[in-house]
PDB file of N, CA and C in Angstrom:
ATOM      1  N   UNK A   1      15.182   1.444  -1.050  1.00  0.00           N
ATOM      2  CA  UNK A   1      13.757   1.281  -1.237  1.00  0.00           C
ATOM      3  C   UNK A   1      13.182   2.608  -1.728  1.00  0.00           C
ATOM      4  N   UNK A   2      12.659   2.543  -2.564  1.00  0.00           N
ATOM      5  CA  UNK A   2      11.924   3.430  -3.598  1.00  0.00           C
ATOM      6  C   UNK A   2      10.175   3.809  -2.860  1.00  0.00           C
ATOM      7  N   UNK A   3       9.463   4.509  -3.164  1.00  0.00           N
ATOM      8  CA  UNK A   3       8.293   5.438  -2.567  1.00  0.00           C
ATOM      9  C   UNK A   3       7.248   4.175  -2.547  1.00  0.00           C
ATOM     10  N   UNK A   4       7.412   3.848  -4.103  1.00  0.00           N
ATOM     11  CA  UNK A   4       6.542   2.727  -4.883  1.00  0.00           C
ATOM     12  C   UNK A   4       6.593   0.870  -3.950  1.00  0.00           C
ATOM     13  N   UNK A   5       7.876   0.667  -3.394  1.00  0.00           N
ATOM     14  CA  UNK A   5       8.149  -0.391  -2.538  1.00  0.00           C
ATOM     15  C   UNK A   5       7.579  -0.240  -1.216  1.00  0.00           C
ATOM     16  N   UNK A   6       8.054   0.795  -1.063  1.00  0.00           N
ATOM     17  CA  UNK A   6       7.744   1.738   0.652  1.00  0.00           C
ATOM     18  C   UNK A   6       5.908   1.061   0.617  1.00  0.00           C
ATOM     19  N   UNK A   7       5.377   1.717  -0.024  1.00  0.00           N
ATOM     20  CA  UNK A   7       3.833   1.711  -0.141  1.00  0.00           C
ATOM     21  C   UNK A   7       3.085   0.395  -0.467  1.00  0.00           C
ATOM     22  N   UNK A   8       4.160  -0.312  -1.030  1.00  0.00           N
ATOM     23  CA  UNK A   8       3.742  -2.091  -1.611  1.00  0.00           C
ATOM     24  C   UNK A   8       3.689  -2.443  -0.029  1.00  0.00           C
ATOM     25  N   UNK A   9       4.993  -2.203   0.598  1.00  0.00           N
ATOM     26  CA  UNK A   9       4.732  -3.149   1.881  1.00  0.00           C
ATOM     27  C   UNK A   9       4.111  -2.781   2.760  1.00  0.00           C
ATOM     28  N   UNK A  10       3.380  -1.499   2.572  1.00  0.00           N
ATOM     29  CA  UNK A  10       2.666  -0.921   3.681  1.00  0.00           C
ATOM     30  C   UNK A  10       1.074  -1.219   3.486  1.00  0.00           C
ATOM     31  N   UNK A  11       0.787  -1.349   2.212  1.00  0.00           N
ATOM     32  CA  UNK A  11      -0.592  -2.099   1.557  1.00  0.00           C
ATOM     33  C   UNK A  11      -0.294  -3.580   2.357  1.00  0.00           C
ATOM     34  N   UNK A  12       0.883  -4.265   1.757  1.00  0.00           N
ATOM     35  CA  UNK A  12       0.832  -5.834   1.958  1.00  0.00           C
ATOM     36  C   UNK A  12       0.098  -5.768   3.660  1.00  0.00           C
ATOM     37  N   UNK A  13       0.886  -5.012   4.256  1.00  0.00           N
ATOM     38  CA  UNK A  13       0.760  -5.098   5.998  1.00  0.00           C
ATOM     39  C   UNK A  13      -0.432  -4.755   6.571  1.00  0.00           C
ATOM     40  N   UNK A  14      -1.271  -3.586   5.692  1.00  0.00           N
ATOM     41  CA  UNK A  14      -2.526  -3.345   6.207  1.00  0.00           C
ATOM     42  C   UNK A  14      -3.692  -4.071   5.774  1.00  0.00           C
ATOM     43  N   UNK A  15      -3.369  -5.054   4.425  1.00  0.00           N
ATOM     44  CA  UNK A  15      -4.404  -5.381   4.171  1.00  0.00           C
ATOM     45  C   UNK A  15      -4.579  -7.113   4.865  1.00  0.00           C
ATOM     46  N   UNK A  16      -3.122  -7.546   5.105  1.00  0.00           N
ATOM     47  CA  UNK A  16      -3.355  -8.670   5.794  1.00  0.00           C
ATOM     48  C   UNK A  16      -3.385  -8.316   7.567  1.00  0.00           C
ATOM     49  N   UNK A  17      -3.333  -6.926   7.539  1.00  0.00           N
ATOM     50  CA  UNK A  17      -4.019  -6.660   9.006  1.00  0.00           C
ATOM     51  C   UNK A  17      -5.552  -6.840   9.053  1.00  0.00           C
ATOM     52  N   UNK A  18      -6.062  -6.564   8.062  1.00  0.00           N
ATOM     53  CA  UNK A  18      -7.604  -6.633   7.563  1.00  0.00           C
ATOM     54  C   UNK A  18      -8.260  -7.824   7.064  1.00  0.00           C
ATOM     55  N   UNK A  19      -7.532  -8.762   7.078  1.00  0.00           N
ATOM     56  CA  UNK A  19      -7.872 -10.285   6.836  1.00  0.00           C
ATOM     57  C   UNK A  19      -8.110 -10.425   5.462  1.00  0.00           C
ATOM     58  N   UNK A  20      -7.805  -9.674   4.878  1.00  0.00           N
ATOM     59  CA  UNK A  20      -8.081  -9.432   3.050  1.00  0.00           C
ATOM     60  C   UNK A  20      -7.126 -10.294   2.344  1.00  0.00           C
ATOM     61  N   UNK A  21      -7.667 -11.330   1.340  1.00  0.00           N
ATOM     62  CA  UNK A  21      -7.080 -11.722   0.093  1.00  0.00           C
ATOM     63  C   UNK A  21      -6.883 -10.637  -0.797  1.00  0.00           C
ATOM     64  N   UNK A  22      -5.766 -10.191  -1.816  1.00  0.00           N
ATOM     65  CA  UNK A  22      -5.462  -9.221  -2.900  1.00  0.00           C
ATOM     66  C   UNK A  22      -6.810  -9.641  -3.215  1.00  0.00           C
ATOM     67  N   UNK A  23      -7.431 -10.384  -3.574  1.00  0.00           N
ATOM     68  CA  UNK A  23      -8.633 -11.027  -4.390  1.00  0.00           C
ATOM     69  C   UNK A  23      -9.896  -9.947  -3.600  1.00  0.00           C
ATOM     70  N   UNK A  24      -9.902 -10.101  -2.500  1.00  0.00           N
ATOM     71  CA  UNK A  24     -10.600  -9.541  -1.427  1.00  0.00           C
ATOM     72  C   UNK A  24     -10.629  -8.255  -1.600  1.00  0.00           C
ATOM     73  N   UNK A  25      -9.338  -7.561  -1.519  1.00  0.00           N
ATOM     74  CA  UNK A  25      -8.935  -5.707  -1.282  1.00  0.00           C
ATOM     75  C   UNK A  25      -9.529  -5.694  -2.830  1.00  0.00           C
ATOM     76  N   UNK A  26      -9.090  -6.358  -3.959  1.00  0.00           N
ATOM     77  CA  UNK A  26      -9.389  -5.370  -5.430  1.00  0.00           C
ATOM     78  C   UNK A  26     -10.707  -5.615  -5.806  1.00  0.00           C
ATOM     79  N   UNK A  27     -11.531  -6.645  -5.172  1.00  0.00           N
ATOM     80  CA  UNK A  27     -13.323  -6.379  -5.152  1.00  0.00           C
ATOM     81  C   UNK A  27     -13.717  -5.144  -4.584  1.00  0.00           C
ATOM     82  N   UNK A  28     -13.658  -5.035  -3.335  1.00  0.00           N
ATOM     83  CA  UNK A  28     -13.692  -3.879  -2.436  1.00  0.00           C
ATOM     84  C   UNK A  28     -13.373  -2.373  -2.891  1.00  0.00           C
ATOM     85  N   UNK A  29     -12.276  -2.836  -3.805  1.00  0.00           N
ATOM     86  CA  UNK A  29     -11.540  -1.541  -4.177  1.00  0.00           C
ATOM     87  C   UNK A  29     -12.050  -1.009  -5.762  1.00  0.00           C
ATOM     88  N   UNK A  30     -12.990  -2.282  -6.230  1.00  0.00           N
ATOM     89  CA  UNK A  30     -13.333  -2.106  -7.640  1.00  0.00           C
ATOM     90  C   UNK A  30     -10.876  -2.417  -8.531  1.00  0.00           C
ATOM     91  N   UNK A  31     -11.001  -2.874  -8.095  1.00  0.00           N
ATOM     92  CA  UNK A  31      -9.026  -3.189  -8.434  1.00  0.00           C
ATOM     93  C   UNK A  31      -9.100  -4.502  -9.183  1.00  0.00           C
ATOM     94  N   UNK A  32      -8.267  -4.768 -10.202  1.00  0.00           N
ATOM     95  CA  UNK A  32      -7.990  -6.165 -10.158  1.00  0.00           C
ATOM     96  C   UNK A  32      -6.926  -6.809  -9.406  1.00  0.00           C
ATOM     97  N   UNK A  33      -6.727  -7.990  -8.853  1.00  0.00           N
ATOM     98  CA  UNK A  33      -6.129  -8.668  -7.908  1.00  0.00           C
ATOM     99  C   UNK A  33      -4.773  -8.326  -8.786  1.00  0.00           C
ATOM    100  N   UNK A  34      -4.751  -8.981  -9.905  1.00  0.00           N
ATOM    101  CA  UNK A  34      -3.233  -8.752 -10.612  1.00  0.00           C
ATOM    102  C   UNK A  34      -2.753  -7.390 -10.211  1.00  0.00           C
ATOM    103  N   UNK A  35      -3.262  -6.109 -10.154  1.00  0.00           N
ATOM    104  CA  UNK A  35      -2.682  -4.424 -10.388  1.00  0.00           C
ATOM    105  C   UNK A  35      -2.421  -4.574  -8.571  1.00  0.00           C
ATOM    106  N   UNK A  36      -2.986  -5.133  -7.796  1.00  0.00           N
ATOM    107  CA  UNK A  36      -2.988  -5.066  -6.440  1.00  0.00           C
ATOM    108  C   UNK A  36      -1.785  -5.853  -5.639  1.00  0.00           C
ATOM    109  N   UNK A  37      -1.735  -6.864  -6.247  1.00  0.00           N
ATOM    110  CA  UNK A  37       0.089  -7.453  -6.589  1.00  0.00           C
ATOM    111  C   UNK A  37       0.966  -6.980  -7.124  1.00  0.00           C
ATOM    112  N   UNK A  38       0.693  -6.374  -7.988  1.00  0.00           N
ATOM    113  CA  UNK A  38       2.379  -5.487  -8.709  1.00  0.00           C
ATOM    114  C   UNK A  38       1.818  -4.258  -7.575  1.00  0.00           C
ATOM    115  N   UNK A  39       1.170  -3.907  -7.256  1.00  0.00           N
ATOM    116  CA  UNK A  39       1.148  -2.401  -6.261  1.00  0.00           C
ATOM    117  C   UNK A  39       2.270  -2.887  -4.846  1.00  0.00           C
ATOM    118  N   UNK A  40       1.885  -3.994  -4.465  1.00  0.00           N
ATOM    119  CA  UNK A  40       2.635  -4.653  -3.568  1.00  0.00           C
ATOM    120  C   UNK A  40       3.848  -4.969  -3.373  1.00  0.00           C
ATOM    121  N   UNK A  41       4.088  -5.285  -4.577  1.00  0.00           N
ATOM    122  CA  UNK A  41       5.291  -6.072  -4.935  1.00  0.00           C
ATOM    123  C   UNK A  41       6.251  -4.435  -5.422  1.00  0.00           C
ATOM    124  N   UNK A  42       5.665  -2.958  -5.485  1.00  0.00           N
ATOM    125  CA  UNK A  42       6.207  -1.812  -5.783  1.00  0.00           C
ATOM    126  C   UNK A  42       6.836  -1.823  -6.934  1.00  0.00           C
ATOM    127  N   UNK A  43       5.822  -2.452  -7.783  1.00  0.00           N
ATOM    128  CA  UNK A  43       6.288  -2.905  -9.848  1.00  0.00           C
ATOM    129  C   UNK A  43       5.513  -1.165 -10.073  1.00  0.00           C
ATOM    130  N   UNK A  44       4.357  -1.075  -9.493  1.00  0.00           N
ATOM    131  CA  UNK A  44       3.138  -0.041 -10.197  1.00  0.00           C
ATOM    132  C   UNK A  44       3.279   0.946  -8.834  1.00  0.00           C
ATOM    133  N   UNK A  45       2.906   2.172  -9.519  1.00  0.00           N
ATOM    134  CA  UNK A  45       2.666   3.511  -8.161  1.00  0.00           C
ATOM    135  C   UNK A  45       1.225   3.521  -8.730  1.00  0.00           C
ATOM    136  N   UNK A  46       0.887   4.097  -7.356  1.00  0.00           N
ATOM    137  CA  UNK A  46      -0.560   4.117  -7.056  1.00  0.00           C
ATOM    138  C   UNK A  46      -0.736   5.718  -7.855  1.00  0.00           C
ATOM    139  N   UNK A  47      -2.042   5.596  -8.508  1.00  0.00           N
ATOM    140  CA  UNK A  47      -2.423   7.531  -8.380  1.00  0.00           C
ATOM    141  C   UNK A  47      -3.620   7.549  -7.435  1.00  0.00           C
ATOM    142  N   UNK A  48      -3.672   8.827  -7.072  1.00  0.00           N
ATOM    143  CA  UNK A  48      -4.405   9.413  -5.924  1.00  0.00           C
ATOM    144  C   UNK A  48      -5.916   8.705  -6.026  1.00  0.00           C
ATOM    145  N   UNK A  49      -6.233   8.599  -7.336  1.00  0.00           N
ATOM    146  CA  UNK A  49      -7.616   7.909  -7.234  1.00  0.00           C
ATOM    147  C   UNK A  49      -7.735   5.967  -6.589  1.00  0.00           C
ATOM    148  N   UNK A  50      -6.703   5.584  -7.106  1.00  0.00           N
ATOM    149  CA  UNK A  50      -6.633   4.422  -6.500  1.00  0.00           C
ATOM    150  C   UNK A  50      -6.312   4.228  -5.068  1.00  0.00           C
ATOM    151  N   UNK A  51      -5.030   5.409  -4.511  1.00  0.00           N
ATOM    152  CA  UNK A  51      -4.985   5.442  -3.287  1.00  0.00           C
ATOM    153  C   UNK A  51      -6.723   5.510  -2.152  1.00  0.00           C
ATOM    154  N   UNK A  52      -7.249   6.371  -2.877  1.00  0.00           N
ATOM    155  CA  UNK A  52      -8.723   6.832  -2.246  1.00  0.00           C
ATOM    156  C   UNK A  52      -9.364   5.188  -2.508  1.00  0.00           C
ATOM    157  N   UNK A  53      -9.554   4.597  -3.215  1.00  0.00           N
ATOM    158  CA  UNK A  53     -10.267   3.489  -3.576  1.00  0.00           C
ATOM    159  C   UNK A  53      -9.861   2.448  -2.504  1.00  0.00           C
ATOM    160  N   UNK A  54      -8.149   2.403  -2.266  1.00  0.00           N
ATOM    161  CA  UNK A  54      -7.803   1.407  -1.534  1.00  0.00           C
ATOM    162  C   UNK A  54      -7.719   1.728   0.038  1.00  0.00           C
ATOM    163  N   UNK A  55      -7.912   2.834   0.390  1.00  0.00           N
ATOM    164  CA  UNK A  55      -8.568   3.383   1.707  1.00  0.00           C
ATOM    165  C   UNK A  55      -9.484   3.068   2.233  1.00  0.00           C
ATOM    166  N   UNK A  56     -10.257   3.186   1.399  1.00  0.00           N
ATOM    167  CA  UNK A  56     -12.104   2.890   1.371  1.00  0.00           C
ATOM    168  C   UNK A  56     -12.506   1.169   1.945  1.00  0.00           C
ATOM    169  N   UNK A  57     -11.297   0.554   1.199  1.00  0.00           N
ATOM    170  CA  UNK A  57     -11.732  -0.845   0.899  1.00  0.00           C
ATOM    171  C   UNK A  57     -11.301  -1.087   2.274  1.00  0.00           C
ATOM    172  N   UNK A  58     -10.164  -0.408   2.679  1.00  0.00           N
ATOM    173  CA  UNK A  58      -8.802  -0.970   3.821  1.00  0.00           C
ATOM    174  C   UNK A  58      -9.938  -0.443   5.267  1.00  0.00           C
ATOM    175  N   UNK A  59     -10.951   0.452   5.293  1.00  0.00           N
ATOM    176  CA  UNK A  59     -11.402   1.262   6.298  1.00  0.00           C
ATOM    177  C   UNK A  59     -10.221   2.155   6.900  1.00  0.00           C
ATOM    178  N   UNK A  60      -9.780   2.618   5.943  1.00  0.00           N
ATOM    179  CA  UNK A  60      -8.269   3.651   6.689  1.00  0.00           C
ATOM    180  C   UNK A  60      -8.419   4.944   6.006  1.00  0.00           C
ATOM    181  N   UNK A  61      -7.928   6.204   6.375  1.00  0.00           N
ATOM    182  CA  UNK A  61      -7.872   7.214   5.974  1.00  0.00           C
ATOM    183  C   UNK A  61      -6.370   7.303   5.250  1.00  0.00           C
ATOM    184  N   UNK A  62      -7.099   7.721   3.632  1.00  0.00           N
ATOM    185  CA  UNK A  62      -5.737   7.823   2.825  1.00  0.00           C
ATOM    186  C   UNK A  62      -4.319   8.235   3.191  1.00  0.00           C
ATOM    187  N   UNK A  63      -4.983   9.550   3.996  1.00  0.00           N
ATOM    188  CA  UNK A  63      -3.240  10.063   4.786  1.00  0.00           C
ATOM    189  C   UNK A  63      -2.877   9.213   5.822  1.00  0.00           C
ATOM    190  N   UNK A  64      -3.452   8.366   6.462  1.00  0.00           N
ATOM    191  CA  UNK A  64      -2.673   7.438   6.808  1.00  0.00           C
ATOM    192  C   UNK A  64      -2.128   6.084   6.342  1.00  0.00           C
ATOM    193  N   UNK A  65      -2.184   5.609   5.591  1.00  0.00           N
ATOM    194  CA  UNK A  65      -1.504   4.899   3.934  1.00  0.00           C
ATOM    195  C   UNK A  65      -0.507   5.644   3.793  1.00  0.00           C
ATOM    196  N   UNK A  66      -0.514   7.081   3.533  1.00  0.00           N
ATOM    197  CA  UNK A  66       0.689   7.772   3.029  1.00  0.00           C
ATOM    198  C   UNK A  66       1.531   8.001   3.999  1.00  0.00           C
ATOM    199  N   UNK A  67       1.521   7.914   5.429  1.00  0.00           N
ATOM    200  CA  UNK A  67       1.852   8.628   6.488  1.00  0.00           C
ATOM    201  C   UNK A  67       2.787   7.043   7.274  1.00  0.00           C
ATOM    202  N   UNK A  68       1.950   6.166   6.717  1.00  0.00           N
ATOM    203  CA  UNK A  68       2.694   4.873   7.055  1.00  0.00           C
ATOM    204  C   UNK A  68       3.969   4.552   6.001  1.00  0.00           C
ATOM    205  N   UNK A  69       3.887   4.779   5.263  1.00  0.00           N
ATOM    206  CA  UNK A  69       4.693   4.631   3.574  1.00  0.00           C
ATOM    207  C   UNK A  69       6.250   5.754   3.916  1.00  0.00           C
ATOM    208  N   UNK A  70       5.821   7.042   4.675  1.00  0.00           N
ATOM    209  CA  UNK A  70       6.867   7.832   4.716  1.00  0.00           C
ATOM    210  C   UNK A  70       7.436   7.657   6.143  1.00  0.00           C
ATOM    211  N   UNK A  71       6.452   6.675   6.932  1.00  0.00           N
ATOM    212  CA  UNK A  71       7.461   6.516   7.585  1.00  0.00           C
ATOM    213  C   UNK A  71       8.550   4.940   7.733  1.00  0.00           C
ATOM    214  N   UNK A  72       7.675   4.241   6.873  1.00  0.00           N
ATOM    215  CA  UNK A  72       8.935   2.853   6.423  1.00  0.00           C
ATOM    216  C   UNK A  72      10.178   3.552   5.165  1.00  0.00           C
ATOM    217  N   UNK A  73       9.915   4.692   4.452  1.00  0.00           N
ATOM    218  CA  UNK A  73      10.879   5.589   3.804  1.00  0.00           C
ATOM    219  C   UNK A  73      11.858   5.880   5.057  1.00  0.00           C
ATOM    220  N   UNK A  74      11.142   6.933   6.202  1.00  0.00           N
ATOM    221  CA  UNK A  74      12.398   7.159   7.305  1.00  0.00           C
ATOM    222  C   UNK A  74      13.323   5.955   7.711  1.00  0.00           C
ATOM    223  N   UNK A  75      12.124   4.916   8.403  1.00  0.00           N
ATOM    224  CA  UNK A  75      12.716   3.570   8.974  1.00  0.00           C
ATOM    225  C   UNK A  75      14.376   3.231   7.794  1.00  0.00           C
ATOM    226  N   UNK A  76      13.723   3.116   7.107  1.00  0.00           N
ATOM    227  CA  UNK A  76      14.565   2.380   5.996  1.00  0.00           C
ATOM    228  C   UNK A  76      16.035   3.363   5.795  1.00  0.00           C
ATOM    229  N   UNK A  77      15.878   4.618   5.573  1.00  0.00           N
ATOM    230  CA  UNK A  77      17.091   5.517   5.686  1.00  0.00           C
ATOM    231  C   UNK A  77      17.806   5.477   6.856  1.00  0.00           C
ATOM    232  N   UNK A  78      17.097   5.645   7.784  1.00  0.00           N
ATOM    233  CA  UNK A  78      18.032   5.694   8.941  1.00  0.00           C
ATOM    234  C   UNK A  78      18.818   4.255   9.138  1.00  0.00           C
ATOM    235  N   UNK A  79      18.319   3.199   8.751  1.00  0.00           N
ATOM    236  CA  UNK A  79      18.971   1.693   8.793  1.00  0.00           C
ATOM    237  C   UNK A  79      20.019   1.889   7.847  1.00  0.00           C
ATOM    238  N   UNK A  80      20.031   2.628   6.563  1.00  0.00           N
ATOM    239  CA  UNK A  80      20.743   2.783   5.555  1.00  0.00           C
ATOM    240  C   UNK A  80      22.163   3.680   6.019  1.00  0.00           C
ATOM    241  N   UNK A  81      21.355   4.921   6.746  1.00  0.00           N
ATOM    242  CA  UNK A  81      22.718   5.601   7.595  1.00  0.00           C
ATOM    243  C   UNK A  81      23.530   4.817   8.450  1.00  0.00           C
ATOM    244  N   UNK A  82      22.922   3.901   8.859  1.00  0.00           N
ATOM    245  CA  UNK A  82      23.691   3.272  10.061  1.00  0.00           C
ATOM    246  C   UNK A  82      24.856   2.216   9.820  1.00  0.00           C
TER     247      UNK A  82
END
């Protein structure tokens, strides 16, 4: 799993923690639903301005988006070591 996957499933998880349709998060986020699915799906990497946008929408602080992302990166290595 790649940075870009890591972060798809960590969006997918917070935003259906947030009761959000993609439809939902990329209003919120000023996003289109399509770019918010390939973000998910870890087709597209986020840049820092979209990260900030999808924070905003999520009510989360960006470093924690990123902080969740590096740690499904750890999760995932250490399963990989094992």
């Amino acid at each position: 799993m790649d940075a870009g996957e890591a972060f798809g499933k960590v969006l997918r998880h917070v935003r259906r923690e947030a009761g959000l349709t993609q439809e939902q998060l990329g209003f919120e986020a000023d996003l289109r639903r399509t770019y918010v699915s390939l973000l998910e799906l870890g087709q597209q990497q986020p840049s820092l301005t979209t990260i900030l946008k999808l924070a905003a929408a999520l009510r989360r602080r960006p470093g924690e988006l990123l902080d969740l992302t590096a740690n499904e990166l750890n999760k995932e290595k250490k399963t990989s070591a094992s």
